[in-house]
C-alpha atoms as a PDB file:
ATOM      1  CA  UNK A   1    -162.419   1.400  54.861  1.00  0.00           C
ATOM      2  CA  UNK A   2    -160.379   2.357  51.578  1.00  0.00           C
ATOM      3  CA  UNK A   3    -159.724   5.887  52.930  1.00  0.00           C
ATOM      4  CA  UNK A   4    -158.346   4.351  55.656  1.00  0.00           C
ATOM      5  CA  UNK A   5    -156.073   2.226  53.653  1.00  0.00           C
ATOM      6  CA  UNK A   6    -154.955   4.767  51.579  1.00  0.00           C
ATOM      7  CA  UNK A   7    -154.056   6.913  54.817  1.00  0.00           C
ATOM      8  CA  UNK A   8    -151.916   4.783  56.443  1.00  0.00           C
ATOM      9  CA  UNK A   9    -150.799   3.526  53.349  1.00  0.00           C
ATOM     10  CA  UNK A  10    -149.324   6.325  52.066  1.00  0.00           C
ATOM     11  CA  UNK A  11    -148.046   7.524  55.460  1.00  0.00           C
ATOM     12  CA  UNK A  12    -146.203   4.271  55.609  1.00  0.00           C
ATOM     13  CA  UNK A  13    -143.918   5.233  52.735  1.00  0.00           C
ATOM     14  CA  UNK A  14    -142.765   8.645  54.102  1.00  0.00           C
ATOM     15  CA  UNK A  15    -139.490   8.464  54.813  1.00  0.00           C
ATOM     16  CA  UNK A  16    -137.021  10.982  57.030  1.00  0.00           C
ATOM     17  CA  UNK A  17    -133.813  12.399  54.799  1.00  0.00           C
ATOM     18  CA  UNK A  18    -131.979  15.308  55.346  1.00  0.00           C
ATOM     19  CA  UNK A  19    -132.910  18.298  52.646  1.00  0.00           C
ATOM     20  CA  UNK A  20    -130.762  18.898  49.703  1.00  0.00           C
ATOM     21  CA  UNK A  21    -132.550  22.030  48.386  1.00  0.00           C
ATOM     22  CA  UNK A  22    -133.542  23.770  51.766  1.00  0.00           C
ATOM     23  CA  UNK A  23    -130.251  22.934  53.583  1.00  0.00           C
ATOM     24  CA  UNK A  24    -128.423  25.268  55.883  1.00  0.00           C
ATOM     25  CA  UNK A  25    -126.329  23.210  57.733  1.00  0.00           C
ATOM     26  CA  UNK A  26    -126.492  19.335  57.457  1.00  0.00           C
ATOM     27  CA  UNK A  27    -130.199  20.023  56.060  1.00  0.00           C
ATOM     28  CA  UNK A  28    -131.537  18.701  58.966  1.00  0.00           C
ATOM     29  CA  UNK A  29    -134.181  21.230  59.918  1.00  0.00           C
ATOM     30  CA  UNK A  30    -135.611  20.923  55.781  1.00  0.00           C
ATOM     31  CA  UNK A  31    -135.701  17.306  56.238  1.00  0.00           C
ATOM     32  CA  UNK A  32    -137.824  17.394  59.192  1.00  0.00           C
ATOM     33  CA  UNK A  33    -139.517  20.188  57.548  1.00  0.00           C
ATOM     34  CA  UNK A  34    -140.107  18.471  54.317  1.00  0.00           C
ATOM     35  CA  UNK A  35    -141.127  15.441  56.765  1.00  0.00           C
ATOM     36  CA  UNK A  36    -144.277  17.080  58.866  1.00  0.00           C
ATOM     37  CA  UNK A  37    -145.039  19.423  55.746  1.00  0.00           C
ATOM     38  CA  UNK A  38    -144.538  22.707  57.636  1.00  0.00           C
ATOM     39  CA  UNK A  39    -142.293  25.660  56.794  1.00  0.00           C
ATOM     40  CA  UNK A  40    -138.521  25.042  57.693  1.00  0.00           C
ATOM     41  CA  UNK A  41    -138.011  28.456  59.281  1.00  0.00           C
ATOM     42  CA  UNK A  42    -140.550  27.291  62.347  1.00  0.00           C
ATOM     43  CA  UNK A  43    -138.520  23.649  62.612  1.00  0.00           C
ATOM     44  CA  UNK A  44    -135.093  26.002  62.886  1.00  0.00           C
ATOM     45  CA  UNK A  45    -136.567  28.246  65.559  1.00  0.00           C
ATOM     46  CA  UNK A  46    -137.794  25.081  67.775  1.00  0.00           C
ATOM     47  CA  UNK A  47    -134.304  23.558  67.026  1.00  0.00           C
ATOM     48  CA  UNK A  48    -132.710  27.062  68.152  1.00  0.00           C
ATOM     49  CA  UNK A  49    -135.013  27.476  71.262  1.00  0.00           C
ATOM     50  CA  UNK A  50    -133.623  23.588  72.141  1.00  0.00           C
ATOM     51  CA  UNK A  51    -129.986  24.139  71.764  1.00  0.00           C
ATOM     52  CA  UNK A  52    -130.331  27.696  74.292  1.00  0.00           C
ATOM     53  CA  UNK A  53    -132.748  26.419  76.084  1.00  0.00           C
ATOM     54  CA  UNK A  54    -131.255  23.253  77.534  1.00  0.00           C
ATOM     55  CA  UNK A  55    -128.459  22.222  75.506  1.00  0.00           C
ATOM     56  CA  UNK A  56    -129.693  18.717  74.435  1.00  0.00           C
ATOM     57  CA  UNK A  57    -130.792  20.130  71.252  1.00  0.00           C
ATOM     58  CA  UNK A  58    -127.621  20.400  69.792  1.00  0.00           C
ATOM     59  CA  UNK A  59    -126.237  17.153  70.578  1.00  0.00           C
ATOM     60  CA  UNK A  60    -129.557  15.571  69.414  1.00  0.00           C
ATOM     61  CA  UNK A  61    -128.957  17.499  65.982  1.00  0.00           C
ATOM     62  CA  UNK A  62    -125.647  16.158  65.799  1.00  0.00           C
ATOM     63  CA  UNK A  63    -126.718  12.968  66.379  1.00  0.00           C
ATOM     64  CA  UNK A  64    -129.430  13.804  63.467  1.00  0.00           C
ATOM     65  CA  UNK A  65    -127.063  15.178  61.068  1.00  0.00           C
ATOM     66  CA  UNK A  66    -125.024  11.720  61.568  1.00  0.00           C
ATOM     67  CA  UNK A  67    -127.854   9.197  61.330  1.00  0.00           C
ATOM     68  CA  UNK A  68    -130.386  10.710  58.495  1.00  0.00           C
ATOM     69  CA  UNK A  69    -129.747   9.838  55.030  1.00  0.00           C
ATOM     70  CA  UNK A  70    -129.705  12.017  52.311  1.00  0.00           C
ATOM     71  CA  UNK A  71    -132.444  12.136  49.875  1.00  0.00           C
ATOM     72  CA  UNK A  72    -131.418  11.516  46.618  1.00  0.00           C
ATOM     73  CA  UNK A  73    -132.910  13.644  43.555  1.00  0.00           C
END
């Protein structure tokens, strides 16, 4: 029951910000990165194979690069 706790618990208090350090653009792609704890460079490639692929992608990291906060150091 405590590992549970401490699971969700912990999980509750990640937050979403766009990337300072591993920033391209907006940082976008290292926030979500930074987010799910994977490498930034497959995020990027998903985001690229969104914005050819059907367009949507770039208007939803638009929208992204608008909304997200920054992280602060």
């Amino acid at each position: 029951m405590f590992f549970c706790y401490n699971v969700i618990g912990d999980s509750m208090k990640k937050k979403l910000y766009k990337s300072i350090e591993d920033k391209r653009i907006a940082g976008v792609c290292g926030g979500i990165a930074e987010y799910l704890d994977v490498d930034s460079t497959i995020v990027r490639l998903i985001t690229l194979l969104f914005v050819f692929g059907c367009g949507a992608g770039l208007l939803a990291y638009i929208v992204a690069a608008i909304i997200m906060p920054i992280k602060e150091k």
